[in-house]
PDB file of N, CA and C in Angstrom:
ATOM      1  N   UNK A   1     -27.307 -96.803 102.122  1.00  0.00           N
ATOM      2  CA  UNK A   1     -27.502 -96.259 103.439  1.00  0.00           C
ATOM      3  C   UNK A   1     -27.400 -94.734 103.411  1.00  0.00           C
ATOM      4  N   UNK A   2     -26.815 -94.115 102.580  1.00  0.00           N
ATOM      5  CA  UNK A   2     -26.205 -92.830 102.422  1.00  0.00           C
ATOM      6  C   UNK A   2     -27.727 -92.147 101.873  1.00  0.00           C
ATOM      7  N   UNK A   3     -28.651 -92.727 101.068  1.00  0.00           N
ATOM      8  CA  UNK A   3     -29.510 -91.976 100.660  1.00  0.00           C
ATOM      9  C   UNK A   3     -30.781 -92.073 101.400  1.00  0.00           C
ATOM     10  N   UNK A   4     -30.332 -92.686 102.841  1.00  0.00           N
ATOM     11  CA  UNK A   4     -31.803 -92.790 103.324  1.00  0.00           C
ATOM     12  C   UNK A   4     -31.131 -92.013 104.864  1.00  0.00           C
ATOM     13  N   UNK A   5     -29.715 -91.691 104.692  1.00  0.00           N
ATOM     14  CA  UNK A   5     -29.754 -91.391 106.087  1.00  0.00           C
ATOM     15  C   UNK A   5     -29.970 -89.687 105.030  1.00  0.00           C
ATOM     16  N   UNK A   6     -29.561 -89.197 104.183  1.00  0.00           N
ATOM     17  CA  UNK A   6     -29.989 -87.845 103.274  1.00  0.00           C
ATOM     18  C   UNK A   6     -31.102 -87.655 103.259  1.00  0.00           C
ATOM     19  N   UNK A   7     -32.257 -88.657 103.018  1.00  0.00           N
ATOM     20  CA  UNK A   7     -33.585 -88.291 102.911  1.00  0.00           C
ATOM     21  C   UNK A   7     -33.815 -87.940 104.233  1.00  0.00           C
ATOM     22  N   UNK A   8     -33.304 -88.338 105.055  1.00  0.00           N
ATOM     23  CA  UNK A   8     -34.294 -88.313 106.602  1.00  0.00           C
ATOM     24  C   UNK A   8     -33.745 -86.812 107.129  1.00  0.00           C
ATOM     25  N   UNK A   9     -32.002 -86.437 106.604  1.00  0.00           N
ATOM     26  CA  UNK A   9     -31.754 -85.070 106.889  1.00  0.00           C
ATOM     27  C   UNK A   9     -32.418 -84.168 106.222  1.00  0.00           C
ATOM     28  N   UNK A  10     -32.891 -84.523 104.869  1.00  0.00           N
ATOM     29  CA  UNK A  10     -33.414 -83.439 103.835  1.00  0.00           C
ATOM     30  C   UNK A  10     -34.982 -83.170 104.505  1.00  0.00           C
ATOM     31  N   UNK A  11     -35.359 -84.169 104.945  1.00  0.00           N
ATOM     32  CA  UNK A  11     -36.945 -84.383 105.667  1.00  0.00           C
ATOM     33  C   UNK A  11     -37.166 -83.562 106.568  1.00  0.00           C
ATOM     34  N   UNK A  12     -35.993 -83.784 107.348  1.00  0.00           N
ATOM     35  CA  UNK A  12     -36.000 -83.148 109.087  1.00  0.00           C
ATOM     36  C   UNK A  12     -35.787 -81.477 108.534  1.00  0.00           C
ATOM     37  N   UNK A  13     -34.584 -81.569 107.559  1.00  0.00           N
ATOM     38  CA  UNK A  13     -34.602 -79.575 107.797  1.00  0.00           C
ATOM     39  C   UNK A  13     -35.843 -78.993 106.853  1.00  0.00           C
ATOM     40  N   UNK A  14     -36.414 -79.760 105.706  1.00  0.00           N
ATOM     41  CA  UNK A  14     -38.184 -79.274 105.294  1.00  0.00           C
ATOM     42  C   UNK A  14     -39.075 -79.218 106.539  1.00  0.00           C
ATOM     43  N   UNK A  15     -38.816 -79.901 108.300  1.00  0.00           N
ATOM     44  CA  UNK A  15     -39.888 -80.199 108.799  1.00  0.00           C
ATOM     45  C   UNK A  15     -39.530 -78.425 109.910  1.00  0.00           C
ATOM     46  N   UNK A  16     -38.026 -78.602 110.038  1.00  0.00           N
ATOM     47  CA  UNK A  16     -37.475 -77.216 110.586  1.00  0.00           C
ATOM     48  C   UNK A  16     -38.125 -75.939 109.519  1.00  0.00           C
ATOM     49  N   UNK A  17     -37.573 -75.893 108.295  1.00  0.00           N
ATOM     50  CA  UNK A  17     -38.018 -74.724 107.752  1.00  0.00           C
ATOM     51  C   UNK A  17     -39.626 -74.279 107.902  1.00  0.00           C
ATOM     52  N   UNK A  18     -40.838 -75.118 107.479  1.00  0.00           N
ATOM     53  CA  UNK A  18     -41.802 -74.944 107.586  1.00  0.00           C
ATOM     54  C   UNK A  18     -42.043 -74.633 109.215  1.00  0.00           C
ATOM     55  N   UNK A  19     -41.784 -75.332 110.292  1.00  0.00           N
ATOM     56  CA  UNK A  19     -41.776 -74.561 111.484  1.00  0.00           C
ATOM     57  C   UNK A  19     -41.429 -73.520 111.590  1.00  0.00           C
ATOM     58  N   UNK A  20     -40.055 -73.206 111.024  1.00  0.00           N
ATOM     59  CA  UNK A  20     -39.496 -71.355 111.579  1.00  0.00           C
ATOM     60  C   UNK A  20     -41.132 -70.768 110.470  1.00  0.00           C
ATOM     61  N   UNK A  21     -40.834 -70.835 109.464  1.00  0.00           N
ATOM     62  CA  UNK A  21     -42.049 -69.839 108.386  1.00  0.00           C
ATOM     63  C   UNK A  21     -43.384 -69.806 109.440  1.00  0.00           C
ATOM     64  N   UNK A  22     -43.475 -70.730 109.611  1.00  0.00           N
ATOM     65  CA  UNK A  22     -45.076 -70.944 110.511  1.00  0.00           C
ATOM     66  C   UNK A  22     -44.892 -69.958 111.999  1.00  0.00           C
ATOM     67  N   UNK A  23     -43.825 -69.748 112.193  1.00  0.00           N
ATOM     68  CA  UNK A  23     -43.802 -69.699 113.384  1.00  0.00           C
ATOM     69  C   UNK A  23     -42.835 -68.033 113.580  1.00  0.00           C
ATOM     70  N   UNK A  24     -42.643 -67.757 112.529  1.00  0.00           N
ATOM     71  CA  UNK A  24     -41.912 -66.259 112.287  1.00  0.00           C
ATOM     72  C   UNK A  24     -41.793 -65.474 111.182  1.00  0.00           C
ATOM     73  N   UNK A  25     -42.977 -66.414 110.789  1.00  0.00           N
ATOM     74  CA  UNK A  25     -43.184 -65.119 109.235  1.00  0.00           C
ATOM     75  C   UNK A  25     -44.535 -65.047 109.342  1.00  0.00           C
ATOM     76  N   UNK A  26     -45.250 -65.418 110.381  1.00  0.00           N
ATOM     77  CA  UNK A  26     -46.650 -65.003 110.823  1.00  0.00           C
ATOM     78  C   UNK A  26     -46.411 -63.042 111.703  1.00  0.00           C
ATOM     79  N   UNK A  27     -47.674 -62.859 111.476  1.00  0.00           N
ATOM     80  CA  UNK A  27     -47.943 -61.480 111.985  1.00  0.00           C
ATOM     81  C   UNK A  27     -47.776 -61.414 113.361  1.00  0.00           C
ATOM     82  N   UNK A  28     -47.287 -60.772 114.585  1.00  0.00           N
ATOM     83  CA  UNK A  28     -46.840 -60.600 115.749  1.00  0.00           C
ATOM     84  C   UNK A  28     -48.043 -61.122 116.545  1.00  0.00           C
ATOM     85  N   UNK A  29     -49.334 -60.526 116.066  1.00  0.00           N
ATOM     86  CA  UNK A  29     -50.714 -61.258 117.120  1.00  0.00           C
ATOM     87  C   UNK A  29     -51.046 -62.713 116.811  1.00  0.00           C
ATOM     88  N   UNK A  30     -50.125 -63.590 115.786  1.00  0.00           N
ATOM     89  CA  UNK A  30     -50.483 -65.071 115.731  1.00  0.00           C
ATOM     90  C   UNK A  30     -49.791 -65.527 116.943  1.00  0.00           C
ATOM     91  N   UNK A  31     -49.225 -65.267 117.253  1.00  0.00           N
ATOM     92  CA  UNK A  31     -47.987 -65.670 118.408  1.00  0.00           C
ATOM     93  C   UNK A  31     -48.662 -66.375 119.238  1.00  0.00           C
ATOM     94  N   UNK A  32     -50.005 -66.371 119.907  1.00  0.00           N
ATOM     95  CA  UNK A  32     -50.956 -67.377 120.514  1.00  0.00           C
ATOM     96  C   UNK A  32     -50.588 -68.580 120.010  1.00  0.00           C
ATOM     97  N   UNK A  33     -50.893 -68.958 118.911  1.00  0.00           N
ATOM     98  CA  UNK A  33     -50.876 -70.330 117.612  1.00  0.00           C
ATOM     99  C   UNK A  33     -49.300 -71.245 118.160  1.00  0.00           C
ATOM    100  N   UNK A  34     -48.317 -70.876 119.388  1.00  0.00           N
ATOM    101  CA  UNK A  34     -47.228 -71.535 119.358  1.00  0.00           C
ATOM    102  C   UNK A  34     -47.848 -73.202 119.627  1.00  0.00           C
ATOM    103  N   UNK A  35     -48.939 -73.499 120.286  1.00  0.00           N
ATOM    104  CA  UNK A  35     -49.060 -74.631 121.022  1.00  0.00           C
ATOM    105  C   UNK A  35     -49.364 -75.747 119.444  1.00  0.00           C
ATOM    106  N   UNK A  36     -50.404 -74.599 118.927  1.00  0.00           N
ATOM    107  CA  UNK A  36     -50.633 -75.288 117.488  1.00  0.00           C
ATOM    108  C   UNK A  36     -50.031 -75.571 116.738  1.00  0.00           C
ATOM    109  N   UNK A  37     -48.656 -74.773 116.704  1.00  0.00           N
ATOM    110  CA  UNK A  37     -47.141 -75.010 115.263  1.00  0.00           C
ATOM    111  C   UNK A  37     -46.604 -76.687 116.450  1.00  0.00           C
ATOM    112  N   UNK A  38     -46.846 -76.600 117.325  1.00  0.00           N
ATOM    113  CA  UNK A  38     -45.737 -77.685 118.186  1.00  0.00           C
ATOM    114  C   UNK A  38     -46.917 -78.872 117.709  1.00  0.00           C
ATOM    115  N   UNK A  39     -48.245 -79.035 117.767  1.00  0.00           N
ATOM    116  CA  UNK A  39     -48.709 -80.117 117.666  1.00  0.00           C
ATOM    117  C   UNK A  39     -48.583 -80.410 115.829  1.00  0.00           C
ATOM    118  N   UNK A  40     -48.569 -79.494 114.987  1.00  0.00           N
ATOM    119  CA  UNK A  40     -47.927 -79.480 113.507  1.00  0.00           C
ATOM    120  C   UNK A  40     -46.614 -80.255 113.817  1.00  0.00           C
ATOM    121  N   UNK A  41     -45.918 -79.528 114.706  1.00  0.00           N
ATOM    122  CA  UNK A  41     -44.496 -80.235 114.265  1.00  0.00           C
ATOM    123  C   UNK A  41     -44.648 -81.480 114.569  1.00  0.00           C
ATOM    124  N   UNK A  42     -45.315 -82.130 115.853  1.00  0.00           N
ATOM    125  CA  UNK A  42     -45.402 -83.448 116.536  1.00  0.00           C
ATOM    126  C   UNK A  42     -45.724 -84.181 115.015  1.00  0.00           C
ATOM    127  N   UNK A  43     -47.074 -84.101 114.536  1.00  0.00           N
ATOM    128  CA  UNK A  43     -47.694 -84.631 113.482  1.00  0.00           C
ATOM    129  C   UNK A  43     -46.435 -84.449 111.997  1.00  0.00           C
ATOM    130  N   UNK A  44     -45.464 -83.671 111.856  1.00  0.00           N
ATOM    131  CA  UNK A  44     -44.772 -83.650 110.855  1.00  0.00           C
ATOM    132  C   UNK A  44     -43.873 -84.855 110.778  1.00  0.00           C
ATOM    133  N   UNK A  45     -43.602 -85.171 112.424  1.00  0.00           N
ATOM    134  CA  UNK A  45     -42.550 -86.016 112.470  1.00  0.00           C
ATOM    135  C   UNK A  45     -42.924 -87.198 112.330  1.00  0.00           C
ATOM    136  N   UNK A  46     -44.690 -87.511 112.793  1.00  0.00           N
ATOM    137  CA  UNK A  46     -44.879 -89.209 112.675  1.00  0.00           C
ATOM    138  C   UNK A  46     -45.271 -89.101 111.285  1.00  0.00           C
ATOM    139  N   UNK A  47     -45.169 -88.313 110.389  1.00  0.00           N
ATOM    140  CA  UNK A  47     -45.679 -88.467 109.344  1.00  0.00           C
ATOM    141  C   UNK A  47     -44.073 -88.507 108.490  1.00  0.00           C
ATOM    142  N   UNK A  48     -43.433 -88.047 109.167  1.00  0.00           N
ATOM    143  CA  UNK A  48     -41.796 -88.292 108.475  1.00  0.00           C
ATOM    144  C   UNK A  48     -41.197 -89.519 108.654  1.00  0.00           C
ATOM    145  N   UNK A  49     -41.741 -90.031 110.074  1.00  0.00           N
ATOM    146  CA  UNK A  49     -41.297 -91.734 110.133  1.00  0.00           C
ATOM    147  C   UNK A  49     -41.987 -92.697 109.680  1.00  0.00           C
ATOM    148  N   UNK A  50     -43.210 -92.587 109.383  1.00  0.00           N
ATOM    149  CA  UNK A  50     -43.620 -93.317 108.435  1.00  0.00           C
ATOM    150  C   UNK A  50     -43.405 -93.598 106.677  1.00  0.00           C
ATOM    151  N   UNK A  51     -42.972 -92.228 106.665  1.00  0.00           N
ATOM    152  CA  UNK A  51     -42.542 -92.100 105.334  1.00  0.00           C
ATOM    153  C   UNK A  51     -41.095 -92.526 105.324  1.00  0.00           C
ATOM    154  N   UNK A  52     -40.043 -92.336 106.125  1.00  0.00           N
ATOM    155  CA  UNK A  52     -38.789 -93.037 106.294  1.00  0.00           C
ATOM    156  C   UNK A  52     -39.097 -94.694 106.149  1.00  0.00           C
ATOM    157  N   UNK A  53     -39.656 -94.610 106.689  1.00  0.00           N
ATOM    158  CA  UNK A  53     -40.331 -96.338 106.981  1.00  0.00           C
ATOM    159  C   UNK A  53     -40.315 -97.074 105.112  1.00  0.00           C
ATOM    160  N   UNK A  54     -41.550 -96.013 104.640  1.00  0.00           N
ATOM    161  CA  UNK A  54     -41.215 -96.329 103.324  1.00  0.00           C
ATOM    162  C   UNK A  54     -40.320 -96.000 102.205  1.00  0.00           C
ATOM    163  N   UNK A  55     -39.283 -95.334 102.426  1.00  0.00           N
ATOM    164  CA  UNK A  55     -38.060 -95.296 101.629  1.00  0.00           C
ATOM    165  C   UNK A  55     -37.552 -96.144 101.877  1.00  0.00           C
ATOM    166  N   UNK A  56     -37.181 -97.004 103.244  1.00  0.00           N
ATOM    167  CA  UNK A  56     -36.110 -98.063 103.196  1.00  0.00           C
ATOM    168  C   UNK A  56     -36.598 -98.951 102.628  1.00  0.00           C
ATOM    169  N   UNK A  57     -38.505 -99.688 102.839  1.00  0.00           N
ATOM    170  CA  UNK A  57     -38.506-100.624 101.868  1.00  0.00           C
ATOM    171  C   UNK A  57     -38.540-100.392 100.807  1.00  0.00           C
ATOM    172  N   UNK A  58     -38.704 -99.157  99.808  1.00  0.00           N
ATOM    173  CA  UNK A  58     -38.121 -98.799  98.393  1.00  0.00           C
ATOM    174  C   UNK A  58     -37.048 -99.165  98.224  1.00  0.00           C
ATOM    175  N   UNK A  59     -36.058 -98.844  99.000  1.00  0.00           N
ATOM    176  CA  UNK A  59     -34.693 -99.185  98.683  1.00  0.00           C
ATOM    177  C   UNK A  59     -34.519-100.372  98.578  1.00  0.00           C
ATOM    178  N   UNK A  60     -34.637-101.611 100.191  1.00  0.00           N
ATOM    179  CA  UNK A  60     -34.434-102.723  99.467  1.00  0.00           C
ATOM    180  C   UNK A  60     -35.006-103.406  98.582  1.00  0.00           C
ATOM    181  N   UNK A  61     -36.270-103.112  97.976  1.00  0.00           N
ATOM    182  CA  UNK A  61     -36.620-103.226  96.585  1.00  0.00           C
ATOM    183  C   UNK A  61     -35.912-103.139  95.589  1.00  0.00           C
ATOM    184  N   UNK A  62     -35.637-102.139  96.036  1.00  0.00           N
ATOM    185  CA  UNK A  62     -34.751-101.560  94.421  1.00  0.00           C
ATOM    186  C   UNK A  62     -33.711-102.659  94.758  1.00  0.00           C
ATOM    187  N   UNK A  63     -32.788-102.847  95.360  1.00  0.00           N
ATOM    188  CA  UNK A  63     -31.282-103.794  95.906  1.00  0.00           C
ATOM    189  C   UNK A  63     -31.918-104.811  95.196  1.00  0.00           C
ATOM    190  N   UNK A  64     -33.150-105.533  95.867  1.00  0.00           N
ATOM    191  CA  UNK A  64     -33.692-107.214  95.161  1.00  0.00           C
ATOM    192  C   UNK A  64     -33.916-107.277  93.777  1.00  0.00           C
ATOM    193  N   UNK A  65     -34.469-105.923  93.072  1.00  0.00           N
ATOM    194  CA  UNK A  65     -34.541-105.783  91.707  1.00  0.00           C
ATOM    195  C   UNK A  65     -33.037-105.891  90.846  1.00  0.00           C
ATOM    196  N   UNK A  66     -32.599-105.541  91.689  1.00  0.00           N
ATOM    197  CA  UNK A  66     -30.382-105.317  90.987  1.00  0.00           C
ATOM    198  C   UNK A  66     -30.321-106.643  91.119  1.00  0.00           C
ATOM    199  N   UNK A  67     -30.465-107.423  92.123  1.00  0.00           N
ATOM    200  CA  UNK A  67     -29.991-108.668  92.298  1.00  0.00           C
ATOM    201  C   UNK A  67     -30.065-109.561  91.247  1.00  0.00           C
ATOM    202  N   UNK A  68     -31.778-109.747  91.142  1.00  0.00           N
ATOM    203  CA  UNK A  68     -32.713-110.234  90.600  1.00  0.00           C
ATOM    204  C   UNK A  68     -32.154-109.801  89.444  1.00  0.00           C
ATOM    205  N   UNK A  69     -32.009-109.143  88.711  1.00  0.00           N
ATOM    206  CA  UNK A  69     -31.416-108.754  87.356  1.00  0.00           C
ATOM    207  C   UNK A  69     -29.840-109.272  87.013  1.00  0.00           C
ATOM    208  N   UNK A  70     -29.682-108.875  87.580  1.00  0.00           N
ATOM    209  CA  UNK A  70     -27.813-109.938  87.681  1.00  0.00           C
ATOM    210  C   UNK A  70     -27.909-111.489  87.209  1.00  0.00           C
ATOM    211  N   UNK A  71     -28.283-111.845  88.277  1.00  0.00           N
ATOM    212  CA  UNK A  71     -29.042-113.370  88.324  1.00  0.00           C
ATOM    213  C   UNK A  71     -29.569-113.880  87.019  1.00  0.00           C
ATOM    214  N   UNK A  72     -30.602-112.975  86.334  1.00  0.00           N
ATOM    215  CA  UNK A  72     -30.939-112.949  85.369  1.00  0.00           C
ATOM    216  C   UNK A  72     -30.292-113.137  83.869  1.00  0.00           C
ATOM    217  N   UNK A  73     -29.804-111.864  83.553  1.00  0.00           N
ATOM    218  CA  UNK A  73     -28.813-111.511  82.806  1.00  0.00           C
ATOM    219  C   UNK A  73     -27.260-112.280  82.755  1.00  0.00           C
ATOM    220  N   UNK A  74     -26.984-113.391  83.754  1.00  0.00           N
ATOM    221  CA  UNK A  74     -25.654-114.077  83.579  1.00  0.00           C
ATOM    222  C   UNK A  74     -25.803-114.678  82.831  1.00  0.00           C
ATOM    223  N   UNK A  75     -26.593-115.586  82.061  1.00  0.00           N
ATOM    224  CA  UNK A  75     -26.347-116.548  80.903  1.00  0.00           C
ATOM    225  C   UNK A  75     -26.192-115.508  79.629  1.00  0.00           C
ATOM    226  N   UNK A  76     -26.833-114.284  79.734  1.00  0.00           N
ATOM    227  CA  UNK A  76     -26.713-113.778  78.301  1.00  0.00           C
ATOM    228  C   UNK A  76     -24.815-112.925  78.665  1.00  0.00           C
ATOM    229  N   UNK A  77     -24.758-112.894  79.357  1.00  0.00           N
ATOM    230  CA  UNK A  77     -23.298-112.414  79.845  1.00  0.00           C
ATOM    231  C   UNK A  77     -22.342-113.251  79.327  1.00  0.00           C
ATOM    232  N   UNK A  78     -22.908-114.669  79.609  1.00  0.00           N
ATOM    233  CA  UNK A  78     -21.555-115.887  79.192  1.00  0.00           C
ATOM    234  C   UNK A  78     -21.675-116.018  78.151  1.00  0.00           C
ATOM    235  N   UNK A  79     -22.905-115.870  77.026  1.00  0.00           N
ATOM    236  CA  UNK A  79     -22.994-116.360  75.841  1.00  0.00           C
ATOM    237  C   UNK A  79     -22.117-114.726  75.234  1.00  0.00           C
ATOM    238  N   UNK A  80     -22.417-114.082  75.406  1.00  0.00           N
ATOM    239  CA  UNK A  80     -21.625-112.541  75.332  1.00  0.00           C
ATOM    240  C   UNK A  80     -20.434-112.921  75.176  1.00  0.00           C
ATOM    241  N   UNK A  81     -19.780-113.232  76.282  1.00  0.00           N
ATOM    242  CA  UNK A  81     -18.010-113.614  76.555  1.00  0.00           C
ATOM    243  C   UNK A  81     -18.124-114.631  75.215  1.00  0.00           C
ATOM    244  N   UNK A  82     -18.289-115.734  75.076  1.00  0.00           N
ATOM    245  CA  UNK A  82     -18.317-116.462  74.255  1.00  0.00           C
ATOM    246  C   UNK A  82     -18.296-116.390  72.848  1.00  0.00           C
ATOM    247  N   UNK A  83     -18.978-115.562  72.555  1.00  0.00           N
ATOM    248  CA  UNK A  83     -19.009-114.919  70.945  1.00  0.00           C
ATOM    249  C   UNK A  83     -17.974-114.434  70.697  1.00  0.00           C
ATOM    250  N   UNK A  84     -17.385-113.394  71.826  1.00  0.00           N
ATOM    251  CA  UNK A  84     -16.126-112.046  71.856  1.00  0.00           C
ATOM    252  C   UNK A  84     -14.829-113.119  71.766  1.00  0.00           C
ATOM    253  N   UNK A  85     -15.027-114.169  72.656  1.00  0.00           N
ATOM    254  CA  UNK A  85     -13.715-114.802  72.124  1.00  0.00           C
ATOM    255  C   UNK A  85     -13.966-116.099  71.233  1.00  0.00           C
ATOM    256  N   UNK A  86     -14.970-116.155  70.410  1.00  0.00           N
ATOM    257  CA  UNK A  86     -14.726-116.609  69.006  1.00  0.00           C
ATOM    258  C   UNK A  86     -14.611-115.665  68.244  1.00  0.00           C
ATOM    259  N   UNK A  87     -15.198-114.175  68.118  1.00  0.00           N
ATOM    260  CA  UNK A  87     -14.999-113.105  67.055  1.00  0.00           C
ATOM    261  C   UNK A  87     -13.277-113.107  67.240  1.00  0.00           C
ATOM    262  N   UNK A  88     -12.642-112.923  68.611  1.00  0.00           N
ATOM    263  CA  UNK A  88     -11.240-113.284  68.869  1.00  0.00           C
ATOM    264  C   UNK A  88     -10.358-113.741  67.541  1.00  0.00           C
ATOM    265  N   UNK A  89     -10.838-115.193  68.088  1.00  0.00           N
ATOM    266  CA  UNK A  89     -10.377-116.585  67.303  1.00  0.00           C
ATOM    267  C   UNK A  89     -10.394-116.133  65.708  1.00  0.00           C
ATOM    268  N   UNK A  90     -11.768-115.766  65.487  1.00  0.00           N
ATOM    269  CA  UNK A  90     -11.702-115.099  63.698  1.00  0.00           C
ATOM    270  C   UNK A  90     -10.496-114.286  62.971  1.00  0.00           C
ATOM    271  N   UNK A  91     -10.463-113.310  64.224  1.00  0.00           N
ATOM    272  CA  UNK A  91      -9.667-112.155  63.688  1.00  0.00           C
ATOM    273  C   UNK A  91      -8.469-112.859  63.453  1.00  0.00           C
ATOM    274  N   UNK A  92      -7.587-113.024  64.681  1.00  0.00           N
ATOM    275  CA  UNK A  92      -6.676-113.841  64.412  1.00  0.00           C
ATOM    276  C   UNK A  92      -6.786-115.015  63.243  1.00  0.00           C
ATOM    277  N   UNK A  93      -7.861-115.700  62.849  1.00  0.00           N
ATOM    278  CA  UNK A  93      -7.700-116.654  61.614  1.00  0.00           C
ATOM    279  C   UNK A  93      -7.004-115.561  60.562  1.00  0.00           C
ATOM    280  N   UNK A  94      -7.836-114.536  60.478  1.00  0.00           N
ATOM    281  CA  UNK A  94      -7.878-113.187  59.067  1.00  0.00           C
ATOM    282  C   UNK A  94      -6.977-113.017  59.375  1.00  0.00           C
ATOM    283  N   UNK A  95      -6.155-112.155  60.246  1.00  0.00           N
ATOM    284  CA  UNK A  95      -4.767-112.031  60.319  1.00  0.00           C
ATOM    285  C   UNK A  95      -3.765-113.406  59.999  1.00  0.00           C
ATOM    286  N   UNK A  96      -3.914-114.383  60.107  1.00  0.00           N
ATOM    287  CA  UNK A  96      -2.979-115.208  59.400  1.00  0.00           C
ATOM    288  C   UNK A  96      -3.158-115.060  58.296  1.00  0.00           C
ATOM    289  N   UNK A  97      -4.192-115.520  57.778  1.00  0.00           N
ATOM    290  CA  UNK A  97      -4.218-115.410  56.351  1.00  0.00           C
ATOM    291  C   UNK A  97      -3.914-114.786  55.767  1.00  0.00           C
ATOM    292  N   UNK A  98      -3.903-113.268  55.879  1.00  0.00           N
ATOM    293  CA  UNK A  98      -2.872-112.068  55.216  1.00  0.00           C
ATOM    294  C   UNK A  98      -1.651-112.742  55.054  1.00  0.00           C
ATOM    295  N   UNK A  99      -1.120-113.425  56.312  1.00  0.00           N
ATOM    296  CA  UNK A  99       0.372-112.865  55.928  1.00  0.00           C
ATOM    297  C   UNK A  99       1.311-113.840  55.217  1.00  0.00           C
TER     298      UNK A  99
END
């Protein structure tokens, strides 16, 4: 949740900065052009919620892919555990036998 409520702040102050530049680092006689930076900004924003739109389903993608991999990967997990405590069992044999 943290990286989509970041993207949408990081979005919004790229959609602020390019407004101030557009709108005050132009030459004093663009100053007409305000109606035009406001219909830019209108268009920045449905173009920012659509794109919000598609980060969240990236994200839960990505979540179903973690899942989906977990899920996956548990049998080689148990056969994992399984080896570690027969390599266990070994050592301890070797250590008796030393002594």
């Amino acid at each position: 949740m943290s990286f989509i409520v970041g993207f949408v702040l990081g979005s919004m102050s790229g959609v602020a900065a390019e407004y101030y530049q557009s709108t005050y680092a132009t030459p004093k006689h663009y100053n007409n052009n305000i109606v035009k930076n406001i219909k830019d900004l209108k268009n920045d924003f449905v173009d920012l919620a659509h794109q919000s739109k598609d980060a969240m389903s990236t994200v839960t993608d990505i979540k179903n892919d973690v899942v989906n991999y977990t899920k996956d990967i548990q049998p080689d997990v148990s056969e994992l555990k399984k080896s570690v405590s027969e390599l266990q069992g070994n050592i301890e044999k070797m250590q008796n036998l030393n002594k």
